[in-house]
C-alpha atoms as a PDB file:
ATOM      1  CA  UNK A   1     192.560 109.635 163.360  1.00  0.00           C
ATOM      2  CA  UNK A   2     191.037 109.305 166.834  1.00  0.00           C
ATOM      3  CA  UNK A   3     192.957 105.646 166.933  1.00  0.00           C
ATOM      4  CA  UNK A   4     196.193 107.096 165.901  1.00  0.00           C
ATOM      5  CA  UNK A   5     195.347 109.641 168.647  1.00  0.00           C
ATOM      6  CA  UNK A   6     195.324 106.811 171.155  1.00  0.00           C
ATOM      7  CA  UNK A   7     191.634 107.324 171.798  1.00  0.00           C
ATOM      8  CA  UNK A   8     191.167 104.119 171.873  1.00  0.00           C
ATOM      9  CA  UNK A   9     187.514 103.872 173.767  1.00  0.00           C
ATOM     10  CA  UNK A  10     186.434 106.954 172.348  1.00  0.00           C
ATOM     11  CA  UNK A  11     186.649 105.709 168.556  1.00  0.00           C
ATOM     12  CA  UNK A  12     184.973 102.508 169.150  1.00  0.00           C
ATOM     13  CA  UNK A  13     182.022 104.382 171.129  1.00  0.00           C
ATOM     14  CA  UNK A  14     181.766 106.219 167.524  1.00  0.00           C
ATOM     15  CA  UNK A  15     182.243 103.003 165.412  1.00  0.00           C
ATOM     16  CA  UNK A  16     179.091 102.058 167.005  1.00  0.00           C
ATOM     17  CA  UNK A  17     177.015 104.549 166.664  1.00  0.00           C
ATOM     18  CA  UNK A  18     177.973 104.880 163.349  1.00  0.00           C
ATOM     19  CA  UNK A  19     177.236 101.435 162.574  1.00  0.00           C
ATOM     20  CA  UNK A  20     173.617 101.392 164.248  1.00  0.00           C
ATOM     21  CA  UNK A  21     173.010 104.853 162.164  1.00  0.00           C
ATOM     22  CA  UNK A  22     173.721 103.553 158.809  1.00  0.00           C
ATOM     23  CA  UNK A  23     171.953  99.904 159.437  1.00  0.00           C
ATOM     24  CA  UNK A  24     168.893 102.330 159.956  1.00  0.00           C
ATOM     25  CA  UNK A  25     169.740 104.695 156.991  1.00  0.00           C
ATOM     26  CA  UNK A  26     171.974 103.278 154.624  1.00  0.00           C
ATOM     27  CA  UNK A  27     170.584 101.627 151.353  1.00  0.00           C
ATOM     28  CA  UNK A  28     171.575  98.170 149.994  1.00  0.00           C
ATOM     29  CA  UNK A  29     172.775  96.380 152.775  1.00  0.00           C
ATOM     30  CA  UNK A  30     171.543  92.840 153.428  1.00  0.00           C
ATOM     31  CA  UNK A  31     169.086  92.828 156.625  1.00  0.00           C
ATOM     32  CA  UNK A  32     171.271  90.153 157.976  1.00  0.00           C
ATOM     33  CA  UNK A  33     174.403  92.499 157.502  1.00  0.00           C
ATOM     34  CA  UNK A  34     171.554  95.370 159.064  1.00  0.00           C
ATOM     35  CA  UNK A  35     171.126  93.231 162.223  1.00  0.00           C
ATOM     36  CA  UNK A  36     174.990  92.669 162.753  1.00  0.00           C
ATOM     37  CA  UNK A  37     176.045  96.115 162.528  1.00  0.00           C
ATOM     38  CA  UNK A  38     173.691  97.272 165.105  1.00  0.00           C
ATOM     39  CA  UNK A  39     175.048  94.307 167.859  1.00  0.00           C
ATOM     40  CA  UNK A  40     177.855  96.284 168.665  1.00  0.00           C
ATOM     41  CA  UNK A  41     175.682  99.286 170.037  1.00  0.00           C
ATOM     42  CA  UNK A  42     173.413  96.811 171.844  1.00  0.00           C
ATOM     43  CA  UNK A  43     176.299  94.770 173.279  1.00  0.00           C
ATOM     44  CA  UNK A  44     178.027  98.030 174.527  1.00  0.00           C
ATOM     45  CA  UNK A  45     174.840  99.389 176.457  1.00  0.00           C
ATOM     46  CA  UNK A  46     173.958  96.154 178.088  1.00  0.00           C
ATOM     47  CA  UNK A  47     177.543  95.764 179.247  1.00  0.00           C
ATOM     48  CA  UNK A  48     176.697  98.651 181.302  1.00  0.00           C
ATOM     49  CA  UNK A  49     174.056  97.560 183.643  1.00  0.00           C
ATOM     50  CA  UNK A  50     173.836  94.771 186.127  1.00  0.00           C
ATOM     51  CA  UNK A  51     170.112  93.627 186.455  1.00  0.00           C
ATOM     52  CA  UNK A  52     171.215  91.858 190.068  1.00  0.00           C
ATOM     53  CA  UNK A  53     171.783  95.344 191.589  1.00  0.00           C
ATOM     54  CA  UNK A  54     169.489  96.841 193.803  1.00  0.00           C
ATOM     55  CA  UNK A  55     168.240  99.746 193.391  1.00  0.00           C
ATOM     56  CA  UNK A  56     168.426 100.197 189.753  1.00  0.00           C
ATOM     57  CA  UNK A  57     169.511 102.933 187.925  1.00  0.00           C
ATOM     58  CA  UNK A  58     167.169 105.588 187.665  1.00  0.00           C
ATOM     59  CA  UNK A  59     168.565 108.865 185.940  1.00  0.00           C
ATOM     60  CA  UNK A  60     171.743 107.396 183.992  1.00  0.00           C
ATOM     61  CA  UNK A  61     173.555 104.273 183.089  1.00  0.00           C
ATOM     62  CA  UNK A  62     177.120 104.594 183.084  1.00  0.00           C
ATOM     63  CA  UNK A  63     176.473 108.351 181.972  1.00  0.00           C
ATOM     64  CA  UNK A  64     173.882 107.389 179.445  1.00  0.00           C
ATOM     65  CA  UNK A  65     170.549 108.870 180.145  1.00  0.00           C
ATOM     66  CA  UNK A  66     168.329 105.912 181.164  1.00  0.00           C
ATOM     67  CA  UNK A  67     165.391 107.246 178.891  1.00  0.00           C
ATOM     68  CA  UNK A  68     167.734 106.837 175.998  1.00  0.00           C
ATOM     69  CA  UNK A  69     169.616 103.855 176.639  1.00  0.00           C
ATOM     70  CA  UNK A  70     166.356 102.470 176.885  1.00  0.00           C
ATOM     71  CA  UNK A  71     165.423 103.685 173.817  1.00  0.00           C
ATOM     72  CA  UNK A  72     168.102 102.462 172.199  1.00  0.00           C
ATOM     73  CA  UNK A  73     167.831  99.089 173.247  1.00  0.00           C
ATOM     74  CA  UNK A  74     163.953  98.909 172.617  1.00  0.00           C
ATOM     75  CA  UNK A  75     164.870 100.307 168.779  1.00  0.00           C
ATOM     76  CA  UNK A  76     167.141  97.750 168.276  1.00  0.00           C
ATOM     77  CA  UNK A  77     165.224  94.800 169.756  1.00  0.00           C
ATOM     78  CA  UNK A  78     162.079  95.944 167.655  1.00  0.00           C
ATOM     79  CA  UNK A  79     163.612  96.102 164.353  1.00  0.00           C
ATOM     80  CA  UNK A  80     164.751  92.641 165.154  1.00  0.00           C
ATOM     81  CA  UNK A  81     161.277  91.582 166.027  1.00  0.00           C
ATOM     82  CA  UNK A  82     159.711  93.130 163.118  1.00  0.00           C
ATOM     83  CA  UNK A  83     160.588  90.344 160.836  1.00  0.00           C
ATOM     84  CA  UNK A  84     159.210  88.427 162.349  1.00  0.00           C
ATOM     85  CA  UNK A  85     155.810  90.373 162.683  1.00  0.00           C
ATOM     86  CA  UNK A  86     156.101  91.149 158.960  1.00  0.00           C
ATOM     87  CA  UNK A  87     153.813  89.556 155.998  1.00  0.00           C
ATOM     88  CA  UNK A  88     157.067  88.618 154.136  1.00  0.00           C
ATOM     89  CA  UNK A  89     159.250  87.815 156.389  1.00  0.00           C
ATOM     90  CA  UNK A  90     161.021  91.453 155.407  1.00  0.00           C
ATOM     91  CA  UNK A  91     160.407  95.322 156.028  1.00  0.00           C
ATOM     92  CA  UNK A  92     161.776  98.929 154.900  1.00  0.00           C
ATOM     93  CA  UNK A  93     163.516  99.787 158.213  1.00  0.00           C
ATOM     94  CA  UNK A  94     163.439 103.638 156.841  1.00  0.00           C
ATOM     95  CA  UNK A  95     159.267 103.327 157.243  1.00  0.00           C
ATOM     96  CA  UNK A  96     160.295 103.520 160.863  1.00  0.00           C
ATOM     97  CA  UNK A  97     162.167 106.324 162.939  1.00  0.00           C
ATOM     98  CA  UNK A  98     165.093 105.294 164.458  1.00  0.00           C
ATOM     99  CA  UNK A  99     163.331 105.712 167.659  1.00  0.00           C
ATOM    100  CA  UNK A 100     160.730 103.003 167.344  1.00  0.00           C
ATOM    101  CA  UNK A 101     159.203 103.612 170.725  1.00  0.00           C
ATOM    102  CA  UNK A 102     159.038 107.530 169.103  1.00  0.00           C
ATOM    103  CA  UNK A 103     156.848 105.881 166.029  1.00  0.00           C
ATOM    104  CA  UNK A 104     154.366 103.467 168.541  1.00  0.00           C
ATOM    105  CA  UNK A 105     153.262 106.122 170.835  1.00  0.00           C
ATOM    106  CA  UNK A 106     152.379 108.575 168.001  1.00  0.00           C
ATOM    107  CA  UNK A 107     150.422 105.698 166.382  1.00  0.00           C
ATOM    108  CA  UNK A 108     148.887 105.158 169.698  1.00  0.00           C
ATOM    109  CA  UNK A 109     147.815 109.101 170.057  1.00  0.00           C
ATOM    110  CA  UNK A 110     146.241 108.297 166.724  1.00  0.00           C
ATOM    111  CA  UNK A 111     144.445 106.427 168.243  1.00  0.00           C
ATOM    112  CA  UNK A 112     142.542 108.909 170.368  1.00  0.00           C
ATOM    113  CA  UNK A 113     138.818 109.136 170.175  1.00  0.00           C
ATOM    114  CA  UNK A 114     138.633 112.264 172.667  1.00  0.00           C
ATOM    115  CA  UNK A 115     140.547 114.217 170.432  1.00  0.00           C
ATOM    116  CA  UNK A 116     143.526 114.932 173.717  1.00  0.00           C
ATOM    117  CA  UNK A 117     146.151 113.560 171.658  1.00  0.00           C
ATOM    118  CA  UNK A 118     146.772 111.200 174.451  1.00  0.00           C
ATOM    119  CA  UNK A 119     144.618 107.441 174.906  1.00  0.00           C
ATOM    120  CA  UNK A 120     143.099 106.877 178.243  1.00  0.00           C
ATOM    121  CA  UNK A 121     143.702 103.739 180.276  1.00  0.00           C
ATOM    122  CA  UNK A 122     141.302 102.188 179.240  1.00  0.00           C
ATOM    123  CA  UNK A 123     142.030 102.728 175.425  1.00  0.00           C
ATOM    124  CA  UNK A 124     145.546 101.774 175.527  1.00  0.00           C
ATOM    125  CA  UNK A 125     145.076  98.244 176.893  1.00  0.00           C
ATOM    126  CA  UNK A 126     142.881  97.859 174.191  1.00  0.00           C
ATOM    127  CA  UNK A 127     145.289  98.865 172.018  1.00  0.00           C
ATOM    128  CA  UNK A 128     148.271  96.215 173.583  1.00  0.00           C
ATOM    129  CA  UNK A 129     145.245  93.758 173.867  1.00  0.00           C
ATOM    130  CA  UNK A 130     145.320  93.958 169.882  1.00  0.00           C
ATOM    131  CA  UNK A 131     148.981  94.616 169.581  1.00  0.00           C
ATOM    132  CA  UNK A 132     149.574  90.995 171.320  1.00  0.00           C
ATOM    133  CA  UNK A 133     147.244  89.230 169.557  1.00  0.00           C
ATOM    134  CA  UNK A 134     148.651  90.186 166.436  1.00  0.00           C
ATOM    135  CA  UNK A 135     151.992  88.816 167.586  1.00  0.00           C
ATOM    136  CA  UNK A 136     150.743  85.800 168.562  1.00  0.00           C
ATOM    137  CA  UNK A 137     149.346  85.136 164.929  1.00  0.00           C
ATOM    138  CA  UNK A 138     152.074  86.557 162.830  1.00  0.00           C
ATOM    139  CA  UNK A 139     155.113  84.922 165.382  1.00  0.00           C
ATOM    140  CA  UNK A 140     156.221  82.456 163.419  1.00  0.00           C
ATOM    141  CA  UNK A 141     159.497  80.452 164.713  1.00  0.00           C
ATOM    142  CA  UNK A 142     160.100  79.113 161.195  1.00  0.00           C
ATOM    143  CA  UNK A 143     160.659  82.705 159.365  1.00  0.00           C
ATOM    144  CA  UNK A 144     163.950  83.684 158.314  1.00  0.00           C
ATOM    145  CA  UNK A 145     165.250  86.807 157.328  1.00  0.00           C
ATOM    146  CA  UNK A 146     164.604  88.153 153.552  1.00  0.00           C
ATOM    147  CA  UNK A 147     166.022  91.481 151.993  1.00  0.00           C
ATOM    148  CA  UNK A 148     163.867  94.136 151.205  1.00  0.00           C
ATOM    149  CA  UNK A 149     163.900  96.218 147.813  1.00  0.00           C
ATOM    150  CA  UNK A 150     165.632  98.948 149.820  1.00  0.00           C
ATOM    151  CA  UNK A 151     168.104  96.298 151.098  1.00  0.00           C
ATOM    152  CA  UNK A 152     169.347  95.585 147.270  1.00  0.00           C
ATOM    153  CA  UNK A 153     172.545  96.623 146.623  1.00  0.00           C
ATOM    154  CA  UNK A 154     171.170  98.182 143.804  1.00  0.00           C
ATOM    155  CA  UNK A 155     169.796 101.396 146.086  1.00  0.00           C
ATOM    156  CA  UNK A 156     173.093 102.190 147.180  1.00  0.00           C
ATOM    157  CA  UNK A 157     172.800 105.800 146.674  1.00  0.00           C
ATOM    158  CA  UNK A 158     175.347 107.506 144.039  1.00  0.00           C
ATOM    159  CA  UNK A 159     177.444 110.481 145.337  1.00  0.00           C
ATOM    160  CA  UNK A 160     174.947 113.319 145.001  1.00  0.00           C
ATOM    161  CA  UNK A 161     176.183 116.343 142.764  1.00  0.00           C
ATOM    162  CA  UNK A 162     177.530 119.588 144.387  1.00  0.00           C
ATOM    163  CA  UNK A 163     174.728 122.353 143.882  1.00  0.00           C
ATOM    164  CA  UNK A 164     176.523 125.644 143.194  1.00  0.00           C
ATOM    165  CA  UNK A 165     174.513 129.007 142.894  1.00  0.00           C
ATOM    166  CA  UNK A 166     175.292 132.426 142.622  1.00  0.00           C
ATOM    167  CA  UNK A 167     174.497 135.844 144.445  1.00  0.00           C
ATOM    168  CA  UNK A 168     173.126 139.122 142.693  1.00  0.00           C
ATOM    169  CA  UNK A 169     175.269 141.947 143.217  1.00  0.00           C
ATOM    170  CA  UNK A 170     172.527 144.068 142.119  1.00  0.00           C
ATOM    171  CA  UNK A 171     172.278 146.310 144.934  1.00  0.00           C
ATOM    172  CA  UNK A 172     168.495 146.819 144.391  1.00  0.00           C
ATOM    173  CA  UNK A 173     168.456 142.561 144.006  1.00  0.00           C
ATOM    174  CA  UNK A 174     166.341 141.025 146.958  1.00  0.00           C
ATOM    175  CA  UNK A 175     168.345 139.055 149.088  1.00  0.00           C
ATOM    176  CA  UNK A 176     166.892 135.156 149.629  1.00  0.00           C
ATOM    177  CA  UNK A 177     164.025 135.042 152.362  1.00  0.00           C
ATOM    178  CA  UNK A 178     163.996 138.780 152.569  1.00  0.00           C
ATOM    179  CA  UNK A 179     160.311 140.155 152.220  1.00  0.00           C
ATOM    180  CA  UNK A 180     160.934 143.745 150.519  1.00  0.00           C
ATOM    181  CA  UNK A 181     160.966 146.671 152.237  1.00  0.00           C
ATOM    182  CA  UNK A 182     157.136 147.461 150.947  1.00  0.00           C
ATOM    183  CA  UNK A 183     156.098 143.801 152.865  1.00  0.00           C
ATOM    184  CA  UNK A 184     158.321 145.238 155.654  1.00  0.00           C
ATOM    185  CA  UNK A 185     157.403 148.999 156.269  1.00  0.00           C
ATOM    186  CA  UNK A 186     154.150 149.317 154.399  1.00  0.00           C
ATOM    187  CA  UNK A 187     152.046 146.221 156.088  1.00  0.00           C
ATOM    188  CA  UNK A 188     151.006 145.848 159.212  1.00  0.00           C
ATOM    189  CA  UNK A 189     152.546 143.180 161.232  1.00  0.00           C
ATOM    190  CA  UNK A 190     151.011 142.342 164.883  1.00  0.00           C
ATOM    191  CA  UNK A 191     153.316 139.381 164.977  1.00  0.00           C
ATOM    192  CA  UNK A 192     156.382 141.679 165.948  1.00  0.00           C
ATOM    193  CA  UNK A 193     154.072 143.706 168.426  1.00  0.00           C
ATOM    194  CA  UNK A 194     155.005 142.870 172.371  1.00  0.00           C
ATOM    195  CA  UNK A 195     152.140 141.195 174.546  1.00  0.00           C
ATOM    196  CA  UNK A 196     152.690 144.315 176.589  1.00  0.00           C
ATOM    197  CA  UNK A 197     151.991 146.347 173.406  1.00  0.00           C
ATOM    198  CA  UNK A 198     149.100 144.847 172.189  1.00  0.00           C
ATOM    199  CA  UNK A 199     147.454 144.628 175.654  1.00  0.00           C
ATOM    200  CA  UNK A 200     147.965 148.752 175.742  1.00  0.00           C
ATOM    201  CA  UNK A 201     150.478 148.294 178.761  1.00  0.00           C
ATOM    202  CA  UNK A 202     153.133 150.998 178.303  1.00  0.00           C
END
């Protein structure tokens, strides 16, 4: 529709997205298939920066936010990467969000021993320290790509049946969520009370 529109620029900015989505959602497609249909994303956000300008871009690249068109591009490299890092050569890319960077720093606040929720300095090189070294042994140049059980075309979802319910007319029926007027007017509820209220300020 947006073609026949003569949108042109607009429906091939949503052909890929759309693409990147589903290689990170979809079931039973091939992880070399995966791979391909996020290229067109990548290709599109690095044609918009020129790494022999000075300054850089700071705030946004070509209108993209630069925190996620980084993103974007670090999500798409790692996924990449991760086969290689693998035992198997091969992954479930729905065990990750489709943010990786999202998924390593709240492994890395797992990792805090202070209980802040965020590692010190100190802690997080430790933490790369080990993250590299695991590279280094796992990198191997002579792994290829290898289809996961999720990657089968035989977990291509089925269209998913239409739920259909019904609503009592009963006009003394309890609505869905609602509490009862007993829950409501009989009970105490401090929750609903203003700061202002509860502090005695009138």
């Amino acid at each position: 529709m947006m073609r026949s529109n003569g949108d042109i620029d607009s429906a091939n900015l949503c052909h890929d997205i759309r693409s990147w989505w589903q290689a990170d959602d979809t079931p039973g497609i091939e992880s070399q298939e995966r791979q391909i249909m996020r290229e067109s994303l990548r290709r599109r956000l690095l044609s918009y920066i020129d790494f022999r300008m000075f300054p850089p871009k700071t705030m946004y690249v070509n209108g993209w936010p630069s925190q996620l068109w980084e993103a974007l591009l670090a999500s798409i490299d790692a996924k990449i990467w991760l086969y290689a890092l693998c035992h198997g050569s091969t992954y479930n890319v729905r065990a990750f969000s489709s943010m990786v960077g999202e998924t390593f720093f709240s492994e890395v606040a797992q990792n805090d021993r202070r209980g802040h929720g965020t590692v010190s300095c100190q802690e997080f090189g430790q933490f790369i320290g080990n993250t590299i070294e695991q590279v280094q042994i796992r990198l191997d140049p002579e792994r290829q790509f290898s289809n996961h059980t999720f990657d089968s075309a035989g977990r291509k979802r089925l269209n998913g049946r239409k739920r259909e319910a019904t609503i009592s007319t009963d006009r003394n029926a309890l609505c869905k969520g609602e509490l009862g007027i007993r829950w409501e007017k009989a009970r105490c509820n401090q929750a609903k009370l203003l700061p202002t209220v509860k502090m005695g300020i009138e």
